[in-house]
Protein backbone atom coordinates (compact mmCIF):
# COMPACT_ATOMS: atom_id res chain seq x y z
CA UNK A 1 55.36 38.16 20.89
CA UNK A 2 54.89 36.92 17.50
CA UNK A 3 53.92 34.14 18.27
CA UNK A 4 50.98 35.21 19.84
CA UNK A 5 50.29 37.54 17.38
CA UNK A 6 50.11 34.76 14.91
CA UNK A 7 47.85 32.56 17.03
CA UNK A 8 45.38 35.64 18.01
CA UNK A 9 45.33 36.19 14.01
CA UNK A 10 45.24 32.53 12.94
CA UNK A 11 42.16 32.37 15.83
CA UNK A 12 40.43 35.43 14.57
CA UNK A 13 40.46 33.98 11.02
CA UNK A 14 38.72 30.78 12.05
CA UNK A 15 36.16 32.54 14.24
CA UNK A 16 35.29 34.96 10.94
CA UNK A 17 34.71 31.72 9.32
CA UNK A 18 31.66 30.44 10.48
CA UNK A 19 28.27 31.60 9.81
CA UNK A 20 25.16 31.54 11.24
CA UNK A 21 22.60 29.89 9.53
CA UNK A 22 18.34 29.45 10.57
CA UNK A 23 17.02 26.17 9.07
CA UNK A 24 13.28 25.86 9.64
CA UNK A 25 11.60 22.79 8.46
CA UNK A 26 8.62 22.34 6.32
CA UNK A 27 5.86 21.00 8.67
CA UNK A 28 6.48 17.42 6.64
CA UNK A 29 9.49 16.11 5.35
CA UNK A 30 11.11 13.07 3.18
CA UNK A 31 13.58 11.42 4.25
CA UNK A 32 16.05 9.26 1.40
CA UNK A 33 18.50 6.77 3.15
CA UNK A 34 21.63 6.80 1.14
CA UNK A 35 21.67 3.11 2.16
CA UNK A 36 18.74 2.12 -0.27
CA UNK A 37 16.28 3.97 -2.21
CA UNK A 38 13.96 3.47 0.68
CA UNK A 39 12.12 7.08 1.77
CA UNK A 40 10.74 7.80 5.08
CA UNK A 41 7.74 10.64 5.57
CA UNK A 42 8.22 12.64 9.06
CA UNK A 43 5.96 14.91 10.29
CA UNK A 44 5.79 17.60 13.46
CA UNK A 45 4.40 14.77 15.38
CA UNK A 46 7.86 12.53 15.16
CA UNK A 47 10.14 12.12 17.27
CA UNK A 48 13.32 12.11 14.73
CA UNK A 49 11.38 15.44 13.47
CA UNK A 50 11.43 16.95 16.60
CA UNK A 51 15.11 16.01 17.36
CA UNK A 52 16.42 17.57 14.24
CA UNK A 53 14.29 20.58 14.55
CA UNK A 54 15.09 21.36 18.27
CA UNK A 55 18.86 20.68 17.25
CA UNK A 56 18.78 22.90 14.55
CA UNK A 57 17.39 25.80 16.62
CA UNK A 58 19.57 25.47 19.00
CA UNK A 59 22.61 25.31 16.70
CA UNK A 60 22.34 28.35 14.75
CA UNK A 61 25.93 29.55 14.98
CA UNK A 62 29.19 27.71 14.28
CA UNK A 63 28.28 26.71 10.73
CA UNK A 64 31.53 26.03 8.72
CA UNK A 65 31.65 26.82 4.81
CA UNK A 66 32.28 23.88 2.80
CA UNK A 67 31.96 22.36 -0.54
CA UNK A 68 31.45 19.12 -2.54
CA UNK A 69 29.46 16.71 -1.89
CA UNK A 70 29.44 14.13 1.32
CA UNK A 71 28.60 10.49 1.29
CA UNK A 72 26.38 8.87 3.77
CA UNK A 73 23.96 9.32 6.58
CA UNK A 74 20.22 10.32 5.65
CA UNK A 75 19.48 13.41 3.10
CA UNK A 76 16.14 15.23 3.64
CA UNK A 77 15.73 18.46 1.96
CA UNK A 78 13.38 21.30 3.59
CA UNK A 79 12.55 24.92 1.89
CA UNK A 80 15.81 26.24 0.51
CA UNK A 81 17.66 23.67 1.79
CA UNK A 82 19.12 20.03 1.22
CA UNK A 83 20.37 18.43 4.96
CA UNK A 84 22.29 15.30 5.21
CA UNK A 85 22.79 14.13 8.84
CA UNK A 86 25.87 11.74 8.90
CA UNK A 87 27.41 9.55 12.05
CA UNK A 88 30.08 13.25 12.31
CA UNK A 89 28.20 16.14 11.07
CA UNK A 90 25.46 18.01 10.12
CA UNK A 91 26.00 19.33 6.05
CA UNK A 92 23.57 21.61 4.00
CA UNK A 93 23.57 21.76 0.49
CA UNK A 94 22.08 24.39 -1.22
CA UNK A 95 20.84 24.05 -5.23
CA UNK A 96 18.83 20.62 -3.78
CA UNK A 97 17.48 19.91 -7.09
CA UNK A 98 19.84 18.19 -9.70
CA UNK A 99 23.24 19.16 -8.34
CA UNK A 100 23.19 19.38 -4.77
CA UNK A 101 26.25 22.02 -3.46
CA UNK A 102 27.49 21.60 0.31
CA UNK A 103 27.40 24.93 1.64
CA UNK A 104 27.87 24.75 5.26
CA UNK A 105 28.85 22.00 7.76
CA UNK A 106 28.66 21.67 11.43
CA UNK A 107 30.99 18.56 13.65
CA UNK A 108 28.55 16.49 15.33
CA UNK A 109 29.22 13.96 18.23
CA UNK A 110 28.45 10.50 17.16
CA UNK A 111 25.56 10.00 19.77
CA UNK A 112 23.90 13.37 18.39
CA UNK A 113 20.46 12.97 16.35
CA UNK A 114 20.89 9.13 17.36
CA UNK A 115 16.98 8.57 16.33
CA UNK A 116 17.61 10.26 13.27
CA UNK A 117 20.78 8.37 12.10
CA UNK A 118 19.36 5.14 13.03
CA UNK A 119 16.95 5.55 10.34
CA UNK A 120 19.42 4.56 7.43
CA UNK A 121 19.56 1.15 9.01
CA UNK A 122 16.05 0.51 8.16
């Protein structure tokens, strides 16, 4: 019975843990690839835009809080918020001017936001 007890509680904790979090991208955003100092301009009208916006709408819950910084992946920053998209998750930072903070984090699969991800080997 304890057992249990422990799991339910241990379970309870971790679902009180995440957050739900609405990202909305500006209608235009930068793109910096941590692989060079290359940037990329997307707009509402491109395809990797439209990818991270639909996945960000439809992954609203299930953020996990974090800290520190990531390495990695693509870094775009929109409104409030600084979001990196690397091959395993999905982190925003908030404070996106000189010190960006991870805040939240989300486990992606590696073939999620392919389009976008395949931008840092440009």
């Amino acid at each position: 019975m304890k057992k249990h007890l422990l799991i339910l509680s241990a379970l309870l904790m971790f679902m009180g843990c995440s957050k739900v979090v609405d990202v909305q991208l500006d209608p235009e955003v930068t793109v910096f690839l941590s692989s060079s100092e290359e940037k990329v301009h997307l707009t509402s009208s491109d395809a990797e835009y439209l990818m991270l916006k639909q996945w960000l709408e439809q992954h609203k819950t299930s953020w996990l809080s974090t800290s520190g910084k990531y390495s990695g992946g693509i870094y775009l920053t929109s409104g409030n918020y600084g979001i990196q998209v690397t091959d395993s998750k999905v982190v925003l930072y908030s404070s996106i001017e000189n010190n960006p903070t991870a805040i939240y984090a989300q486990e992606i699969e590696r073939s999620d936001l392919q389009a976008l991800k395949d931008l840092s080997k440009l």
